[in-house]
Protein backbone atom coordinates (compact mmCIF):
# COMPACT_ATOMS: atom_id res chain seq x y z
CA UNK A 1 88.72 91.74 96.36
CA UNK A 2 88.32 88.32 94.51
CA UNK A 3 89.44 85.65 97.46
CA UNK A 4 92.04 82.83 96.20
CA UNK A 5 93.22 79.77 97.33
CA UNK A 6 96.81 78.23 97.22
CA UNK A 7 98.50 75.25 97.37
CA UNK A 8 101.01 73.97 99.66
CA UNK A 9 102.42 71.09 101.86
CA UNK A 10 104.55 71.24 104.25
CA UNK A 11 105.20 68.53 106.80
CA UNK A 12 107.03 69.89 109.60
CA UNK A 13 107.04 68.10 113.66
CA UNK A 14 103.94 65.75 112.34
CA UNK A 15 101.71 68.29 111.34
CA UNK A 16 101.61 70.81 108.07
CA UNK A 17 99.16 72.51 106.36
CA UNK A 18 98.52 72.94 102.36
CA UNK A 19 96.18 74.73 100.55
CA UNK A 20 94.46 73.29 97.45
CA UNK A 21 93.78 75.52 94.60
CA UNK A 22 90.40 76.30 93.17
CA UNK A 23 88.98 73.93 90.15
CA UNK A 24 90.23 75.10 87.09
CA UNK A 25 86.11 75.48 86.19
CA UNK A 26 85.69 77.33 88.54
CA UNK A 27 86.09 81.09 89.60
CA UNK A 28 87.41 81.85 92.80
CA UNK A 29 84.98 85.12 92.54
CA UNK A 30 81.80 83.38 91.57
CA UNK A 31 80.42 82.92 94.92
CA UNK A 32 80.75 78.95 94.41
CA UNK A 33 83.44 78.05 96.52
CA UNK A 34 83.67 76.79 99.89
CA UNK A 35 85.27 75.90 103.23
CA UNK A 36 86.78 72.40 103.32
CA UNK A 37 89.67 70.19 104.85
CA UNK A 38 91.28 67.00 104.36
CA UNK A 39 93.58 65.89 106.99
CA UNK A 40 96.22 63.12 105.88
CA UNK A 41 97.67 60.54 108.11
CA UNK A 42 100.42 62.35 108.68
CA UNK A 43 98.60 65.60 109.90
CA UNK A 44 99.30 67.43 106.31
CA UNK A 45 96.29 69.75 105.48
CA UNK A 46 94.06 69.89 102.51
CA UNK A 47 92.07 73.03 102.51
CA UNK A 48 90.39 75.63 100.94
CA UNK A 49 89.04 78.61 102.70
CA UNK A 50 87.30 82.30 101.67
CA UNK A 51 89.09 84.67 103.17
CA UNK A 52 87.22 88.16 103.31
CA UNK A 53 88.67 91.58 103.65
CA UNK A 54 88.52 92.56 106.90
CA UNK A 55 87.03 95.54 108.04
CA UNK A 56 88.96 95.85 110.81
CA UNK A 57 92.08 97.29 108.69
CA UNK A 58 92.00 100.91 107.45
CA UNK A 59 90.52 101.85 103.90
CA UNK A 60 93.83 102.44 102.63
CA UNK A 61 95.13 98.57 103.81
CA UNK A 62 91.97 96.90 102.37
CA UNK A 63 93.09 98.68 98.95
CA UNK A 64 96.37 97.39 98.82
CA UNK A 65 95.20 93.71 99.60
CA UNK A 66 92.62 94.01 96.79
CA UNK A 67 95.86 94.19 94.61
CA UNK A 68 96.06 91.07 92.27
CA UNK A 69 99.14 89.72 91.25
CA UNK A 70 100.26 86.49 89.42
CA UNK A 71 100.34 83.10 90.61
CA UNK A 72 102.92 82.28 88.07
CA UNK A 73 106.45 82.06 88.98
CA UNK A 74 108.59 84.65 86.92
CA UNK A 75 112.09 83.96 86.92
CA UNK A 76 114.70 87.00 87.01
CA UNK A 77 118.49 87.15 87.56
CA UNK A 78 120.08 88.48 90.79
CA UNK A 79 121.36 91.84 88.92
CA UNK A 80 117.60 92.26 87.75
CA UNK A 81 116.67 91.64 91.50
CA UNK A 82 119.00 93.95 92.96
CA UNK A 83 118.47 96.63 90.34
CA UNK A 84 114.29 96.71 90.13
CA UNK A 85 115.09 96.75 94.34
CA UNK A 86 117.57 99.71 94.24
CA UNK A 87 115.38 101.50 92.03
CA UNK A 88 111.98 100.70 94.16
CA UNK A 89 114.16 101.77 97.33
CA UNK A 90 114.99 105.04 95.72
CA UNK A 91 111.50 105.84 94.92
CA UNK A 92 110.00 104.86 98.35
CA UNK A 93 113.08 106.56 99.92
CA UNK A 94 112.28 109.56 98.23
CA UNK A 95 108.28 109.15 99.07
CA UNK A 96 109.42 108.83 102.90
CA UNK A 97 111.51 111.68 103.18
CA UNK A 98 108.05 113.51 102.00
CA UNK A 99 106.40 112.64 104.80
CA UNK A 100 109.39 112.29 107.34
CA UNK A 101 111.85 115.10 106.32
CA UNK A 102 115.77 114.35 107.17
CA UNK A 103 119.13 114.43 105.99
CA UNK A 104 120.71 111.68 103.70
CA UNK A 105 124.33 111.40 103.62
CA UNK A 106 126.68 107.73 102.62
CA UNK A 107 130.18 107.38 104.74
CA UNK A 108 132.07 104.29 105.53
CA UNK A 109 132.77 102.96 108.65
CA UNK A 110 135.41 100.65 109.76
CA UNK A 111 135.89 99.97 106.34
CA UNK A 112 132.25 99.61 105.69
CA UNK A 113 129.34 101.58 103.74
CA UNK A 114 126.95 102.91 105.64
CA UNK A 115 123.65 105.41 105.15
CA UNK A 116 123.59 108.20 107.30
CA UNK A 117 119.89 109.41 108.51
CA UNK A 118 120.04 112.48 110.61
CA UNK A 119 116.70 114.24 111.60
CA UNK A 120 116.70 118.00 110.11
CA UNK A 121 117.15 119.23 114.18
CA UNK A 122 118.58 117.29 116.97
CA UNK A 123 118.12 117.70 120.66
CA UNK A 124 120.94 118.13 122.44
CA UNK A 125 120.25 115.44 124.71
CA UNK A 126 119.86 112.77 121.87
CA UNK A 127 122.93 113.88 119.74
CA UNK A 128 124.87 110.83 121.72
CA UNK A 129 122.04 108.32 121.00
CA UNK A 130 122.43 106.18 118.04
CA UNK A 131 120.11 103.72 116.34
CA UNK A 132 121.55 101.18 113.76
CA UNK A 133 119.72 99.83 110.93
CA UNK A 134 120.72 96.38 109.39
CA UNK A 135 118.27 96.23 106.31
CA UNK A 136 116.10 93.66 104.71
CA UNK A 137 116.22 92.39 101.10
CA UNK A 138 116.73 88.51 101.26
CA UNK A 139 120.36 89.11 101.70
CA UNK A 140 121.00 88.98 98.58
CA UNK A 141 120.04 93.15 97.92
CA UNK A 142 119.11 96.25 99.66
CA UNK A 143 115.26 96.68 100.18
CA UNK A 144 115.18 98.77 103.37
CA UNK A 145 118.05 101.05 104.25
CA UNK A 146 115.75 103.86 103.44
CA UNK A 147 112.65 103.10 103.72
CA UNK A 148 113.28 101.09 107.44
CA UNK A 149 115.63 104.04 108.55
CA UNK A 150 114.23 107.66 107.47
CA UNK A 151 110.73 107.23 109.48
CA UNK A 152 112.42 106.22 112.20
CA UNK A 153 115.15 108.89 112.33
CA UNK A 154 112.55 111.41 111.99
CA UNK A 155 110.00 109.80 114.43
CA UNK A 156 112.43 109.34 117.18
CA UNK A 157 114.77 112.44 116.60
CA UNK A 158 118.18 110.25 116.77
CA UNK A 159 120.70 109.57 114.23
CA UNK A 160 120.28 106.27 112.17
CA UNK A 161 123.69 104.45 110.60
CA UNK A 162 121.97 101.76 107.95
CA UNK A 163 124.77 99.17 107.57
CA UNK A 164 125.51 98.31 103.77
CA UNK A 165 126.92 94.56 104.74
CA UNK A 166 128.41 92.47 102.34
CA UNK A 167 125.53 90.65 100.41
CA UNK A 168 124.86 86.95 99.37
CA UNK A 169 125.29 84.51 97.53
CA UNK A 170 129.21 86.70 96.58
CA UNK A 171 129.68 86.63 100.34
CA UNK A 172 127.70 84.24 102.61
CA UNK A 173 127.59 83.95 106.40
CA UNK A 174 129.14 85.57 108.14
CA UNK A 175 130.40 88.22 105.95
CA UNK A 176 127.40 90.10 106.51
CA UNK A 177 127.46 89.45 110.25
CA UNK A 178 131.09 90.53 110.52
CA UNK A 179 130.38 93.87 109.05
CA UNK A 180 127.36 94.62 111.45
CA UNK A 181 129.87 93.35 114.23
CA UNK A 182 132.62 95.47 112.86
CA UNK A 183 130.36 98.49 112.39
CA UNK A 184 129.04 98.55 116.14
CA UNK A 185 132.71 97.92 117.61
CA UNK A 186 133.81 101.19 115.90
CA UNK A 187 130.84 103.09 116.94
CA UNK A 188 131.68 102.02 120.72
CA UNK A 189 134.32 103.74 120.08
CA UNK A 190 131.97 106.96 120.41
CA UNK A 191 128.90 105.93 121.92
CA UNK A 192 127.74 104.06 125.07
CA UNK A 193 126.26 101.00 124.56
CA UNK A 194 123.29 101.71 126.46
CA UNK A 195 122.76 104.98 124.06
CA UNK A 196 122.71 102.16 121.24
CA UNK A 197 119.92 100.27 119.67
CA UNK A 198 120.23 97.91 116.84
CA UNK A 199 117.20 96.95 114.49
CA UNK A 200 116.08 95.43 111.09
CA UNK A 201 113.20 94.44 108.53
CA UNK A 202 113.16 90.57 107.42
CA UNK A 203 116.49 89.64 106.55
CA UNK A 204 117.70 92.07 108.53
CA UNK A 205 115.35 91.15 111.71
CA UNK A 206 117.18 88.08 111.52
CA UNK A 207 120.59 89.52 111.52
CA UNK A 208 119.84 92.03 114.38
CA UNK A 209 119.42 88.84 116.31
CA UNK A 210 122.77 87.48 115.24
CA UNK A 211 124.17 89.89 115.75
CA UNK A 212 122.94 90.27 119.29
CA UNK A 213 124.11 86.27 119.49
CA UNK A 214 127.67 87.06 118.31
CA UNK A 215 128.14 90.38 120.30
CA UNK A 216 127.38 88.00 123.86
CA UNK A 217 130.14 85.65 122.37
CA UNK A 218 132.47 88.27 122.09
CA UNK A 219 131.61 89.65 125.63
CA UNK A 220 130.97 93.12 124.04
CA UNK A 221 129.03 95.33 125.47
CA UNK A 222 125.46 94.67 124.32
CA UNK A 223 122.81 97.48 122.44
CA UNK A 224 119.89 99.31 124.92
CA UNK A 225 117.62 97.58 122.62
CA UNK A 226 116.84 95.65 119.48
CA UNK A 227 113.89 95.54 117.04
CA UNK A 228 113.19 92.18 115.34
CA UNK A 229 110.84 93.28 112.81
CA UNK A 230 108.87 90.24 110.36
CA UNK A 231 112.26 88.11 111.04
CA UNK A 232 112.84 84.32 112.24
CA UNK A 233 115.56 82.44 114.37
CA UNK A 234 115.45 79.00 112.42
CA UNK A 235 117.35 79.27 109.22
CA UNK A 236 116.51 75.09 108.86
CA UNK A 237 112.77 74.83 109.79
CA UNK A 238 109.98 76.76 108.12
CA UNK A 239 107.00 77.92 110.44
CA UNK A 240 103.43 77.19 108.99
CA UNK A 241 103.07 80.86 107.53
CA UNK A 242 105.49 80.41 104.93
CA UNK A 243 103.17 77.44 103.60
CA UNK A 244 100.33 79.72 103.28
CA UNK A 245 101.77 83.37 102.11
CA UNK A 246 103.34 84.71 99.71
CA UNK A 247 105.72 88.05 99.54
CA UNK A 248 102.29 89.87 99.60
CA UNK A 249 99.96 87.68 101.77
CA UNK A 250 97.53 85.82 99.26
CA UNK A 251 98.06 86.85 96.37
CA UNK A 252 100.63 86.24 93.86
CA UNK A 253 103.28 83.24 93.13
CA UNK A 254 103.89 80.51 96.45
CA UNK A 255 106.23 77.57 96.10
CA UNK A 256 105.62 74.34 97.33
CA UNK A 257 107.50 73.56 100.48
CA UNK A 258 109.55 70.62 100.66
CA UNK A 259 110.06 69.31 104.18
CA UNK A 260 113.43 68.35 103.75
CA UNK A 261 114.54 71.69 102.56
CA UNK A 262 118.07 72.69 103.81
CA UNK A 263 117.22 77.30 103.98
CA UNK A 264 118.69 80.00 102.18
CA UNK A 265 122.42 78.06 101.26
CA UNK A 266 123.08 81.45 99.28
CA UNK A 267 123.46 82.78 102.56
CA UNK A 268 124.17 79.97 104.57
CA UNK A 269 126.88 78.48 102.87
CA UNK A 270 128.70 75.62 104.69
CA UNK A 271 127.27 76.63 108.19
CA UNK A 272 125.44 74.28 110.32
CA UNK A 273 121.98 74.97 110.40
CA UNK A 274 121.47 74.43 114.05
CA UNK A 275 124.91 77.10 114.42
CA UNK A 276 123.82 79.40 117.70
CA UNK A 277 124.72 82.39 115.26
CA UNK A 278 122.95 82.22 112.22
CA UNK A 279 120.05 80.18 113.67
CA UNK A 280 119.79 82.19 117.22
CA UNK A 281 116.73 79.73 118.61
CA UNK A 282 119.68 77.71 119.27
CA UNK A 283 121.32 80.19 121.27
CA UNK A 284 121.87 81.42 125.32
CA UNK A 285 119.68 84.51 124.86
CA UNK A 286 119.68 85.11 128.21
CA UNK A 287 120.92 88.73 129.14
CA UNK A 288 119.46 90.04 126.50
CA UNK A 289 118.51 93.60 125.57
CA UNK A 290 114.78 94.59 125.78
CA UNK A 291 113.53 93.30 121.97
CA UNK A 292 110.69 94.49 120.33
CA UNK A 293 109.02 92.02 117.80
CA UNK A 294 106.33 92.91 115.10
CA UNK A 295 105.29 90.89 112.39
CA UNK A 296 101.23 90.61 110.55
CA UNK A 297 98.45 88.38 110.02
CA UNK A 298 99.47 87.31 106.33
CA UNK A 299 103.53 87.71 107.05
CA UNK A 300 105.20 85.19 105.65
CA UNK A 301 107.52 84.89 108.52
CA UNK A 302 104.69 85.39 111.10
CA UNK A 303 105.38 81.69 112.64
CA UNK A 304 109.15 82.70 112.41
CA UNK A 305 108.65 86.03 114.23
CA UNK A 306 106.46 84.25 116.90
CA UNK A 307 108.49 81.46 117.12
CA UNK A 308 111.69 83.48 117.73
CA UNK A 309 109.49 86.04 120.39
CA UNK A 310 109.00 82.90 122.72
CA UNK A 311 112.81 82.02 122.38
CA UNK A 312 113.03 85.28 123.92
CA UNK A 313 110.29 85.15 126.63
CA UNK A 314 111.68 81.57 127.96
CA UNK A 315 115.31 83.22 128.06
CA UNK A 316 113.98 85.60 130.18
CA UNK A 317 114.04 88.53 128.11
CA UNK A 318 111.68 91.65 128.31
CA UNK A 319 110.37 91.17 124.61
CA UNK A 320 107.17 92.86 123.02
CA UNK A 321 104.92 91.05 120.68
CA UNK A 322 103.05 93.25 118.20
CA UNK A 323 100.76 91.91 115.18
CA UNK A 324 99.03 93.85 112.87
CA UNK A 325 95.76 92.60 111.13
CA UNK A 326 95.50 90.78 107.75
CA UNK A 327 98.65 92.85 106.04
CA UNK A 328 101.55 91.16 104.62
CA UNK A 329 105.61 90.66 104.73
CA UNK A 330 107.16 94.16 106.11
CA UNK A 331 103.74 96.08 104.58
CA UNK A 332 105.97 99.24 106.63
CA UNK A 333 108.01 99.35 103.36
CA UNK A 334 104.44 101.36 102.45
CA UNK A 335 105.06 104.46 104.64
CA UNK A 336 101.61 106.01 103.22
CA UNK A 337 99.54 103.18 104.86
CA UNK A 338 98.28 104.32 108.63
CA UNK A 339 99.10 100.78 109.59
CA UNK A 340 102.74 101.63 108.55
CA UNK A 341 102.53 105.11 110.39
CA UNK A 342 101.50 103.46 113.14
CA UNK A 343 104.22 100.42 113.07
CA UNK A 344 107.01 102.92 112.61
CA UNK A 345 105.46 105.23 115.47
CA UNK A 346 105.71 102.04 117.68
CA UNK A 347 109.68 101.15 116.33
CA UNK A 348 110.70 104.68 117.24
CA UNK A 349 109.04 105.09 120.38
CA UNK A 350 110.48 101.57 121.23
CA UNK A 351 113.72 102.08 120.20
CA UNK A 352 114.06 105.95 121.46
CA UNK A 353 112.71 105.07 125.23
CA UNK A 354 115.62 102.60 125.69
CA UNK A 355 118.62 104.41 124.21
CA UNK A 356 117.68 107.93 126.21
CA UNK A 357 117.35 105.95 129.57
């Protein structure tokens, strides 16, 4: 794999890092380049660094970071987002179900869409458990309501509902966060809370722990568990990993940060950053359920996952930190990599132990 540098700056609490790129003369496979830094007064980063493929990742993972994809930004509409996303979910939906056989089925619930993931056989001792799946995709579409749900359903033998919440930038915060809310009241309706667990990929990571904020607000019951999976608490400060990845670690297009930039306002919308809901770091998480974090060494949202997990620890919360080695944003979206078996092994086993206590 031909190493690459990037470049970024972002100055965040006095100290950033950026990544400057490789002279135009010269190829960043040649052998020529090398390690250096340039620290500025005000603690932004100037580097370059070779960054080899690890050996400590399987065969399979090393292949997949080898992949090469453009630096240059290509611009696309939402409707081409959300269809080339529907139509990659299909296909890896379809690839999962290969290798983790269950039952696909839509409903509504309280008014709102749902998936249904059922494992092919359930024992009778888990047919009152219930997991629920609030998907990843920016917000803005739906990259994960199969491919986060039908491993997991067939890994942990329970019944997954994937909320379809109301997307940005047609309906921004909360409308998303009222569905999930609305979704779980109704299935208290037929389920304990403590045979509950709520969980999510990226965007969704971060609305599991909304959620979980909002839920304590309204004095609801709370889930067993909850699975924050390559997610963040901050919606107004960027970690330091978003300065140096992209979607897919290294390679392909990464824009330069800008300290003073206000998050997603698609989803935001007129919400105060610092808002206890949509930016939970600000929030009383004390009380809550046992969490399970995961996140990677070339995440994007590595610093946000990390940053959130200590949120957790110093509220007094049982959380698990787990980081795989070298792979990117949500690489679990891959269900043939044995990193992926191995993350979704650790989600279901997670999230099954708590909700059949």
């Amino acid at each position: 794999m031909c190493n690459r540098t990037l470049k970024f700056a972002l100055a965040i609490i006095g100290a950033s890092l950026a990544v400057s790129p490789v002279p135009a003369q010269q190829s960043p496979c040649d052998g020529k380049q090398t390690n250096s830094s340039k620290i500025a007064a005000d603690g932004t980063a100037y580097v370059t660094r070779v960054v080899p493929v690890p050996a400590t990742i399987s065969p399979e993972a090393q292949k997949s970071l080898a992949r090469v994809e453009s630096d240059a930004k290509v611009p696309y509409t939402l409707e081409q987002r959300r269809t080339g996303t529907d139509k990659w979910q299909a296909g890896v939906g379809e690839a999962s179900k290969k290798l983790y056989p269950v039952n696909v089925s839509t409903d509504t619930i309280s008014g709102v869409p749902v998936r249904v993931i059922t494992p092919l056989t359930t024992a009778p001792e888990k047919r009152d458990r219930l997991l629920i799946n609030l998907h990843g995709g920016g917000f803005n579409s739906d990259s994960g309501s199969l491919s986060e749900t039908i491993p997991i359903a067939n890994l942990s033998g329970i019944k997954v509902i994937a909320v379809l919440y109301r997307l940005a930038p047609e309906h921004p915060f909360p409308a998303g966060l009222d569905d999930a809310v609305a979704v779980y009241k109704e299935l208290l309706k037929s389920y304990q809370p403590d045979h509950i667990a709520i969980y999510g990929t990226s965007a969704g990571a971060i609305l599991t722990a909304e959620v979980t904020v909002k839920l304590k607000q309204l004095k609801l019951p709370l889930p067993a568990a909850t699975g924050i999976f390559s997610g963040l608490g901050d919606l107004g400060r960027a970690g330091d990993s978003i300065s140096l990845f992209a979607l897919n670690g290294f390679s392909g297009h990464l824009d330069e940060a800008n300290p003073n930039d206000q998050g997603n306002k698609e989803y935001t919308g007129a919400t105060p950053l610092n808002d206890p809901v949509l930016s939970p770091v600000y929030a009383d998480l004390s009380g809550f359920p046992p969490t399970l974090f995961i996140t990677s060494g070339r995440d994007l949202l590595l610093s946000g996952t990390t940053i959130l997990h200590r949120a957790y620890l110093r509220a007094g919360v049982d959380a698990q930190l787990v980081v795989f080695e070298a792979l990117p944003h949500a690489f679990w979206n891959n269900p043939t990599l044995p990193e992926s078996k191995e993350a979704d092994q650790l989600m279901a086993t997670f999230l099954g132990k708590h909700v059949d206590k």
